[in-house]
PDB file of N, CA and C in Angstrom:
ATOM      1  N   UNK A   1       0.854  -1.150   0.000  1.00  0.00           N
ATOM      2  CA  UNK A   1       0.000   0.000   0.000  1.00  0.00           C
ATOM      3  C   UNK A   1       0.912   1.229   0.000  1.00  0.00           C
ATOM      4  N   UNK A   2       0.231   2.483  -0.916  1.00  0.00           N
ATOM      5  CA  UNK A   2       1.410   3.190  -0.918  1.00  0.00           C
ATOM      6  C   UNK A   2       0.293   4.664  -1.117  1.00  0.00           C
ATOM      7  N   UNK A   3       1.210   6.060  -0.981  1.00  0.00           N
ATOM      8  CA  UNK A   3       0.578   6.970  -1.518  1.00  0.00           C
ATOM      9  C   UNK A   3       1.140   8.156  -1.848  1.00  0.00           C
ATOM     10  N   UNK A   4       1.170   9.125  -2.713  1.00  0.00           N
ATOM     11  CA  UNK A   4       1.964  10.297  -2.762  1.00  0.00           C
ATOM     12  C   UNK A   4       1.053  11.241  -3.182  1.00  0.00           C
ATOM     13  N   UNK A   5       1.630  12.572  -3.012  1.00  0.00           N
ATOM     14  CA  UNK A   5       1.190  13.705  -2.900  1.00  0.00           C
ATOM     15  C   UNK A   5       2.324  14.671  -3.802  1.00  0.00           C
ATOM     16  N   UNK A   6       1.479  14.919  -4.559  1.00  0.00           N
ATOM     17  CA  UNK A   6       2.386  15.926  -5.568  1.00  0.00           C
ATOM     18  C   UNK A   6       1.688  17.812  -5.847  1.00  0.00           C
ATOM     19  N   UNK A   7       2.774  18.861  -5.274  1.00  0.00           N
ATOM     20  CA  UNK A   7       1.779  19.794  -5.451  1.00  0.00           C
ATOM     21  C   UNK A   7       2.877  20.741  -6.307  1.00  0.00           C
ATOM     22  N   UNK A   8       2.177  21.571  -7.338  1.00  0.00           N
ATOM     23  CA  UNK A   8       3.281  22.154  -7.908  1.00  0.00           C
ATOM     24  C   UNK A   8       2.590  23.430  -8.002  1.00  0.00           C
ATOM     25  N   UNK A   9       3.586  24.300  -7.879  1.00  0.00           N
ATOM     26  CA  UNK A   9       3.313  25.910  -7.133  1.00  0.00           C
ATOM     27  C   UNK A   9       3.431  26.954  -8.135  1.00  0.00           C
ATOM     28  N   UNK A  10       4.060  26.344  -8.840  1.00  0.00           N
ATOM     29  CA  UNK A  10       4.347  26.860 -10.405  1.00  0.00           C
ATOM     30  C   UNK A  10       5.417  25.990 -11.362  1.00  0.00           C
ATOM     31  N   UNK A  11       5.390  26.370 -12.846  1.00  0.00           N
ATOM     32  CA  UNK A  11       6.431  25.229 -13.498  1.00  0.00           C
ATOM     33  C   UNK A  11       7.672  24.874 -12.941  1.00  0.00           C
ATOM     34  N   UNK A  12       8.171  23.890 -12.786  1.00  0.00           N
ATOM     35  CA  UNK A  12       9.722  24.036 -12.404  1.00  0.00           C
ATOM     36  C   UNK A  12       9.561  23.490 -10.533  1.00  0.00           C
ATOM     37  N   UNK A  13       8.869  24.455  -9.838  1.00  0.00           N
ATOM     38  CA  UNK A  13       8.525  24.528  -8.593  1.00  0.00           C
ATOM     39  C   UNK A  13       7.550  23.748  -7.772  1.00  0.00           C
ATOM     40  N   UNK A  14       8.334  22.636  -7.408  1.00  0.00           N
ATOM     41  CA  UNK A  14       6.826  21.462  -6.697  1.00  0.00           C
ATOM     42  C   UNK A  14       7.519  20.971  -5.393  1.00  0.00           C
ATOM     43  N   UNK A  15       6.797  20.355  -4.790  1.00  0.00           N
ATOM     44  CA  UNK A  15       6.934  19.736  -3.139  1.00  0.00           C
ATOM     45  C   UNK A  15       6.041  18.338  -3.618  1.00  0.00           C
ATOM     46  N   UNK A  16       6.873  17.666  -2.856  1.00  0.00           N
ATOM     47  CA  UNK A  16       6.364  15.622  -3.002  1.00  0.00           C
ATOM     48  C   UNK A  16       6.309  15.084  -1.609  1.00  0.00           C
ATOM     49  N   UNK A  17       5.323  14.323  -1.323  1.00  0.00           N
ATOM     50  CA  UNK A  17       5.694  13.670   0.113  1.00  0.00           C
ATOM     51  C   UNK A  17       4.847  12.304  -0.103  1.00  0.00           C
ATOM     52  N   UNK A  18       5.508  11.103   0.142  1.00  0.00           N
ATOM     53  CA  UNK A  18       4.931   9.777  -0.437  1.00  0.00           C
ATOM     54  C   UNK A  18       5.358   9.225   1.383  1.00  0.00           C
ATOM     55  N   UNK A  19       4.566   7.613   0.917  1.00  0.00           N
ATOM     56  CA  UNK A  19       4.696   6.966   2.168  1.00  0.00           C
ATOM     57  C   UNK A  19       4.289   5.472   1.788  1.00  0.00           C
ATOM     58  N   UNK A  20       5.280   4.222   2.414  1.00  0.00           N
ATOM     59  CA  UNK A  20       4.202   3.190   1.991  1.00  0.00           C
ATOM     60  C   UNK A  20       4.517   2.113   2.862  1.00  0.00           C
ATOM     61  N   UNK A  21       3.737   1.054   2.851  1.00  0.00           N
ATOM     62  CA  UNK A  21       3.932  -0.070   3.449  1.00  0.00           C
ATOM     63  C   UNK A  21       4.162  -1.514   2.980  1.00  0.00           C
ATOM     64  N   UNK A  22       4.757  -2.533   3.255  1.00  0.00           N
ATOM     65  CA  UNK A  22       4.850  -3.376   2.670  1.00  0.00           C
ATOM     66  C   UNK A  22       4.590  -4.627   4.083  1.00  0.00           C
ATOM     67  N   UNK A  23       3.724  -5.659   3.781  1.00  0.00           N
ATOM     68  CA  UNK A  23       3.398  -6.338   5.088  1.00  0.00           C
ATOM     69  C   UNK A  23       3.233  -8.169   4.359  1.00  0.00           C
ATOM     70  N   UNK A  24       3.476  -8.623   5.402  1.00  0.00           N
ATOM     71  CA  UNK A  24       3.229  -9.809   5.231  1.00  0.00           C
ATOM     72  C   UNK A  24       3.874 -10.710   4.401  1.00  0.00           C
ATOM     73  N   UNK A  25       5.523  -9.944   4.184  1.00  0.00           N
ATOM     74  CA  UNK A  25       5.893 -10.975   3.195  1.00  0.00           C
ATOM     75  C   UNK A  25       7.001 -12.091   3.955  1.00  0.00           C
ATOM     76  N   UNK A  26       7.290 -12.819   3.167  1.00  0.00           N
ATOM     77  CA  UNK A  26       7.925 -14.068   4.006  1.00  0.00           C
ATOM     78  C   UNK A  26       9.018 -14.339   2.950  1.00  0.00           C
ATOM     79  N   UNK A  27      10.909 -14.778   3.852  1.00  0.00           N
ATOM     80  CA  UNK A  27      11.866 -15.154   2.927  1.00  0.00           C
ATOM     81  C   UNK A  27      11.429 -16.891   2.368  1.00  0.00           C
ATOM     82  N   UNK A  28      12.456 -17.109   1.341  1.00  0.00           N
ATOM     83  CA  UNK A  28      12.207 -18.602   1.092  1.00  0.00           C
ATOM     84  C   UNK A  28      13.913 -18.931   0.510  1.00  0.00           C
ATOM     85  N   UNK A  29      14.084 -20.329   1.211  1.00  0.00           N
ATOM     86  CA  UNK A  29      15.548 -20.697   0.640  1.00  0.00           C
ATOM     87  C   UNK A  29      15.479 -21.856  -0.123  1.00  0.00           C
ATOM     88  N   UNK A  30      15.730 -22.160  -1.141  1.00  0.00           N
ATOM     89  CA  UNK A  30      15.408 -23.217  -2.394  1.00  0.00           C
ATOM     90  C   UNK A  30      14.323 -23.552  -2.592  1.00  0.00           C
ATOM     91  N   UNK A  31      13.664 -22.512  -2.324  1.00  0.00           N
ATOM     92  CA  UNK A  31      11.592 -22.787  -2.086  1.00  0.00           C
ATOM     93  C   UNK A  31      11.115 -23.465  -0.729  1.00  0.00           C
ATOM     94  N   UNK A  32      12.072 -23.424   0.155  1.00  0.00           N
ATOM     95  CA  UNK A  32      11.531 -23.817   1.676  1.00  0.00           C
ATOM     96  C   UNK A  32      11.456 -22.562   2.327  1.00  0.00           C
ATOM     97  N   UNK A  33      10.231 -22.287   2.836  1.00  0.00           N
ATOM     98  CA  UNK A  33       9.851 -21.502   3.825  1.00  0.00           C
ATOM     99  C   UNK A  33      10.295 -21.050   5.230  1.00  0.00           C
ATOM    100  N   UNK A  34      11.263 -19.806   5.063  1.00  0.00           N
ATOM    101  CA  UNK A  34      12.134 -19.462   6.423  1.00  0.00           C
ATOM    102  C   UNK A  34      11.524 -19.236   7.578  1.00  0.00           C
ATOM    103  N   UNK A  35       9.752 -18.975   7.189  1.00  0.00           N
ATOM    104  CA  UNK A  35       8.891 -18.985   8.767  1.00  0.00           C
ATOM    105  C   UNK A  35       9.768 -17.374   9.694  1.00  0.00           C
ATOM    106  N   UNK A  36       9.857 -16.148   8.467  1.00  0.00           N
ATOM    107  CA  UNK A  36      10.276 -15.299   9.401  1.00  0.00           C
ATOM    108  C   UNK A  36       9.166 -14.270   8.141  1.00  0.00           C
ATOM    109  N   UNK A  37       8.756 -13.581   9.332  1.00  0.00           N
ATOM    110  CA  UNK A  37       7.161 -12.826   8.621  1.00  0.00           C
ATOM    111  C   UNK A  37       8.753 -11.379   7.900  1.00  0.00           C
ATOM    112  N   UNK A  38       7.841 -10.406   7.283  1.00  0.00           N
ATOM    113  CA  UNK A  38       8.592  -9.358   6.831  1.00  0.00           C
ATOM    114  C   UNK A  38       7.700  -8.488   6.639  1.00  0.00           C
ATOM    115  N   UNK A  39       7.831  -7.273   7.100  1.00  0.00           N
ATOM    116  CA  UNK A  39       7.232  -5.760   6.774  1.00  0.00           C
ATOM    117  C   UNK A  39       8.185  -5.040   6.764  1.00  0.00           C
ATOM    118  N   UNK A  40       7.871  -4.070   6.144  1.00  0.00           N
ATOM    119  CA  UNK A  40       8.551  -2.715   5.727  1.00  0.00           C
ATOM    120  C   UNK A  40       7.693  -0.903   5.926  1.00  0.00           C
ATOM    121  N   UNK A  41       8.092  -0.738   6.416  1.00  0.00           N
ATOM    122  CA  UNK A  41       8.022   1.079   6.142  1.00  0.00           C
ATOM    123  C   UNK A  41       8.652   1.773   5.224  1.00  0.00           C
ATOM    124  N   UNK A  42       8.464   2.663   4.514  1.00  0.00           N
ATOM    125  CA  UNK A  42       9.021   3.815   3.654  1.00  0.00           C
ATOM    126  C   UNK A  42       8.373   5.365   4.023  1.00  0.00           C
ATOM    127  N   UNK A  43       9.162   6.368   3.937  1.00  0.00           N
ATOM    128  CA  UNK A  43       8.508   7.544   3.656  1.00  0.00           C
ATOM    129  C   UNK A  43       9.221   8.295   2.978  1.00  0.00           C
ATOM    130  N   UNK A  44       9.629   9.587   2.222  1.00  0.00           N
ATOM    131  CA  UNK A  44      10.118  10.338   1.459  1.00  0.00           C
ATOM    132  C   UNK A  44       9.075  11.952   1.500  1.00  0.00           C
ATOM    133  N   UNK A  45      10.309  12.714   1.081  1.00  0.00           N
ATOM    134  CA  UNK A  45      10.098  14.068   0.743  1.00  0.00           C
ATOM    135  C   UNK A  45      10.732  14.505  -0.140  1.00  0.00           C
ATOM    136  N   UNK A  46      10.038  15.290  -1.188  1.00  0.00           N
ATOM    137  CA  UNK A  46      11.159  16.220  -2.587  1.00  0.00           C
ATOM    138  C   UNK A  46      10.297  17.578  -2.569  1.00  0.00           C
ATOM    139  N   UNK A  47      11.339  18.559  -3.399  1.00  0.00           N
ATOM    140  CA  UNK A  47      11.227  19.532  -3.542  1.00  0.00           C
ATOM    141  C   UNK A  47      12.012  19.517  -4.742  1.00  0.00           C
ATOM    142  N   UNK A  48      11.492  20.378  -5.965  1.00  0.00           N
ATOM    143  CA  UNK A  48      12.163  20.895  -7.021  1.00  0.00           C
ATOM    144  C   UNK A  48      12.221  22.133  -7.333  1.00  0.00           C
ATOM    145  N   UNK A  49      13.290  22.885  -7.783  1.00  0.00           N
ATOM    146  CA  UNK A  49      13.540  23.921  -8.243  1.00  0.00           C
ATOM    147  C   UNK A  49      13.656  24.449  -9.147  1.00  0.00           C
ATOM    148  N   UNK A  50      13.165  25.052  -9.902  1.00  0.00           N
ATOM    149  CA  UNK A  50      13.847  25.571 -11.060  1.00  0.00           C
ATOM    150  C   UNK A  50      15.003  26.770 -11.238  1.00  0.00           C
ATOM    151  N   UNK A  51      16.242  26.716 -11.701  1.00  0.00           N
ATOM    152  CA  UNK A  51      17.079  27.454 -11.856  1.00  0.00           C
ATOM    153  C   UNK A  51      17.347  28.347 -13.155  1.00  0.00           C
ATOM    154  N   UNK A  52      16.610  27.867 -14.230  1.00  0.00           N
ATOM    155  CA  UNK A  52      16.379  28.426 -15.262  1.00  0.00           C
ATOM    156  C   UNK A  52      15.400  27.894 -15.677  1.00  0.00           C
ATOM    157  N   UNK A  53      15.465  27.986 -17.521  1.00  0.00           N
ATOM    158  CA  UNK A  53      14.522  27.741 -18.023  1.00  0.00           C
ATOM    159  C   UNK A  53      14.851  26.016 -18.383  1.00  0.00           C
ATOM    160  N   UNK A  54      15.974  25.612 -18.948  1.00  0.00           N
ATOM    161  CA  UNK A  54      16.337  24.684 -18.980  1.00  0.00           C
ATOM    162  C   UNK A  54      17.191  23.642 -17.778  1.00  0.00           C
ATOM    163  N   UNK A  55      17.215  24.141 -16.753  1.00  0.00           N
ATOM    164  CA  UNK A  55      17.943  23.418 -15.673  1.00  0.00           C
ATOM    165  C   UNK A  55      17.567  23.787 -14.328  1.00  0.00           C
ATOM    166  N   UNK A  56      17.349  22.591 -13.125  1.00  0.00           N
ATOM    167  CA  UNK A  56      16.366  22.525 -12.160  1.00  0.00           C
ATOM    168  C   UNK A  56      17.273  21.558 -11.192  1.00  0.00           C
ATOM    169  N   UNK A  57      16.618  21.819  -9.920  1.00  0.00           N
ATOM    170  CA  UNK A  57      17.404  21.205  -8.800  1.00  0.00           C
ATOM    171  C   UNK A  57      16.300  20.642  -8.645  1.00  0.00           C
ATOM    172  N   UNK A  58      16.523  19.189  -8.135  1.00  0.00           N
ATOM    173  CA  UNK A  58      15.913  18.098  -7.193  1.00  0.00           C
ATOM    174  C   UNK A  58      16.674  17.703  -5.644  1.00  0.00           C
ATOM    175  N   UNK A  59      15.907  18.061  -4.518  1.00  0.00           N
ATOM    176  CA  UNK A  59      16.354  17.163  -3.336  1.00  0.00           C
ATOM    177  C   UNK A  59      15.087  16.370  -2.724  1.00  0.00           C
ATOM    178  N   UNK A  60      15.378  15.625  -2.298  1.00  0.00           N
ATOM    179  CA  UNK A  60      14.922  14.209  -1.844  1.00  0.00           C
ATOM    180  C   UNK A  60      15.760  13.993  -0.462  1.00  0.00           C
ATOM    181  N   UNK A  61      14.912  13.069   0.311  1.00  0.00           N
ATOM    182  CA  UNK A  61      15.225  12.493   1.734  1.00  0.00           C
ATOM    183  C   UNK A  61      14.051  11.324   1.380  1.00  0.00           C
ATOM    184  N   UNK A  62      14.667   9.878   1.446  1.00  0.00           N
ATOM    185  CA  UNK A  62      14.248   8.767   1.625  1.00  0.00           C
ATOM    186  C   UNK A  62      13.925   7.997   2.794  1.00  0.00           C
ATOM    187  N   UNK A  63      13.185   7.720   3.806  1.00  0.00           N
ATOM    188  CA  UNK A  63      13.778   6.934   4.679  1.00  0.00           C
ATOM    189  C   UNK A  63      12.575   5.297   4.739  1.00  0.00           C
ATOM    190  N   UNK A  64      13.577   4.349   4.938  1.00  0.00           N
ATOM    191  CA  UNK A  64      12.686   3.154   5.435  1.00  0.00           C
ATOM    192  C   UNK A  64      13.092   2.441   6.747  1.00  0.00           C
ATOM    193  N   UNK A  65      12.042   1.806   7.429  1.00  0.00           N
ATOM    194  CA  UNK A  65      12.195   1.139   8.475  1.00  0.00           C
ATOM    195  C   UNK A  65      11.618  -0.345   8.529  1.00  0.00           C
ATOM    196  N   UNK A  66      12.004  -1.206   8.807  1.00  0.00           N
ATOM    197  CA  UNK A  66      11.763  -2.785   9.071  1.00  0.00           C
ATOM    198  C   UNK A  66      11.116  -2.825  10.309  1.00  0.00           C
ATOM    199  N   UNK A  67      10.113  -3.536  10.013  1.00  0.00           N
ATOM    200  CA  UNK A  67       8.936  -3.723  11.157  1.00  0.00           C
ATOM    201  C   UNK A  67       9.368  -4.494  12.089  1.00  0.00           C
ATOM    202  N   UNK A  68      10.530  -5.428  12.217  1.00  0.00           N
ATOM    203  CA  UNK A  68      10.777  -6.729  12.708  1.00  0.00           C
ATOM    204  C   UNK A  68      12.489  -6.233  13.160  1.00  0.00           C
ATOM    205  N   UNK A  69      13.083  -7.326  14.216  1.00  0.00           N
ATOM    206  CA  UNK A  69      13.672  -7.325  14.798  1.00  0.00           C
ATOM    207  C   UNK A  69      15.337  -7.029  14.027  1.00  0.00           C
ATOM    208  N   UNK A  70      15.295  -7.895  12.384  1.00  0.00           N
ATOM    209  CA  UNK A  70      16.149  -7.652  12.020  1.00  0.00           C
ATOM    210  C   UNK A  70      15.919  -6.999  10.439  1.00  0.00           C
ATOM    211  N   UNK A  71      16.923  -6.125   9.986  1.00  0.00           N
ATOM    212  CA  UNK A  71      16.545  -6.189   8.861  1.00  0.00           C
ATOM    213  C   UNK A  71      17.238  -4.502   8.448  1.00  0.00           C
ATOM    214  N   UNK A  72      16.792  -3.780   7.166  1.00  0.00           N
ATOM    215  CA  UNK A  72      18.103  -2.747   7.209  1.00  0.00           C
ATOM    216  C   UNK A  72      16.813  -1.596   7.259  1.00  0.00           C
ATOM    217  N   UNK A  73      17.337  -0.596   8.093  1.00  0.00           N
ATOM    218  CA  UNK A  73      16.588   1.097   8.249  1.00  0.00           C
ATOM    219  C   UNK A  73      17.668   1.626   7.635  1.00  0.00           C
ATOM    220  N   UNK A  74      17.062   2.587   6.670  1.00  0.00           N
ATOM    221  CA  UNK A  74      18.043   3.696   6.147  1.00  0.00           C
ATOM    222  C   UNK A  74      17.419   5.071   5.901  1.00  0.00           C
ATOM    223  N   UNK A  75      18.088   6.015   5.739  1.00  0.00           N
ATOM    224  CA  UNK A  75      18.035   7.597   5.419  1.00  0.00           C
ATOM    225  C   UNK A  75      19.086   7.594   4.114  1.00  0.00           C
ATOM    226  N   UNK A  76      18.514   7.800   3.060  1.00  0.00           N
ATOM    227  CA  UNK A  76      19.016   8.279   2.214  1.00  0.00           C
ATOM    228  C   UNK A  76      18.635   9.734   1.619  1.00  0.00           C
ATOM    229  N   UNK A  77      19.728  10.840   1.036  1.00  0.00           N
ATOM    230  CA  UNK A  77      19.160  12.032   0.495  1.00  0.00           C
ATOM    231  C   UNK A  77      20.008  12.424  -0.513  1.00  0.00           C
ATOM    232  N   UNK A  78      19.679  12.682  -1.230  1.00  0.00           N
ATOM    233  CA  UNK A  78      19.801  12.776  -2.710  1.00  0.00           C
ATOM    234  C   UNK A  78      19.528  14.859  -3.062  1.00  0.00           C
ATOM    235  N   UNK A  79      20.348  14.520  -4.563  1.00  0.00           N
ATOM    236  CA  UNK A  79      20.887  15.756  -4.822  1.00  0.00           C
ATOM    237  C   UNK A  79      20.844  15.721  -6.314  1.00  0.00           C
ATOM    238  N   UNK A  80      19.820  16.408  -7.321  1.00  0.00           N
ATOM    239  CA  UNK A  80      20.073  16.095  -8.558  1.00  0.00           C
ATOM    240  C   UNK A  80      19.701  17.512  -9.263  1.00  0.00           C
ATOM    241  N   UNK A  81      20.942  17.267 -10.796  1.00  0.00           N
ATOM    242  CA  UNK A  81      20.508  18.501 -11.394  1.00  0.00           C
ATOM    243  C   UNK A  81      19.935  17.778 -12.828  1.00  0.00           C
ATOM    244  N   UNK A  82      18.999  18.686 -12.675  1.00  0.00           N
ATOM    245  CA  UNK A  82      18.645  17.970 -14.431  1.00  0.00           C
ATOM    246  C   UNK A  82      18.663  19.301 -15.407  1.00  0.00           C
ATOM    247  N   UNK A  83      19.084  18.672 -16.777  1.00  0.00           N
ATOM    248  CA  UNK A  83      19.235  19.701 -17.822  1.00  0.00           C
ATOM    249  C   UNK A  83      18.876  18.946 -19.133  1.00  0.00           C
ATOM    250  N   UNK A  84      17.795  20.133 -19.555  1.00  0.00           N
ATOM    251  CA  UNK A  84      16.730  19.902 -20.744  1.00  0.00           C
ATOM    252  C   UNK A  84      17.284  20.479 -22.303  1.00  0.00           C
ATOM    253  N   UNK A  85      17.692  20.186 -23.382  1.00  0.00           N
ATOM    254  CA  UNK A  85      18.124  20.815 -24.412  1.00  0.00           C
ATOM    255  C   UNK A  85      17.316  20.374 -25.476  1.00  0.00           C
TER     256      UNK A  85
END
């Protein structure tokens, strides 16, 4: 289940904020069943810029979390330029 939100304020110029879940999934090793449940969290935020007419900043902040005892949480954030010709 997932959802995002996109609002743009003018061309070039927008704000993003998404979120999602992932539940109930289970590992498997040669098709035998590891009997260890798995969920996930995600959320994120962006903002874009425009710097001209042809070139725009993107930042982003990613983060996910594991529902369960083991498993990987991260923060990732990101930095992008894009250019249109």
């Amino acid at each position: 289940m997932d959802a995002h939100l996109i609002y743009t304020f003018r061309p070039g110029l927008w704000l993003s904020a998404s979120a999602g879940y992932d539940g109930c999934g289970e590992t498997t090793v040669n098709r035998v069943p590891s009997n260890n449940s798995q969920s996930n969290l995600g959320w994120g935020a962006g903002l874009g810029l425009p710097i001209s007419r042809a070139v725009g900043m993107k930042f982003e902040y990613i983060g996910t979390r594991t529902q369960v005892r083991t498993g990987l949480d991260s923060d990732t954030f990101i930095c992008a330029l894009s250019v249109m010709w």
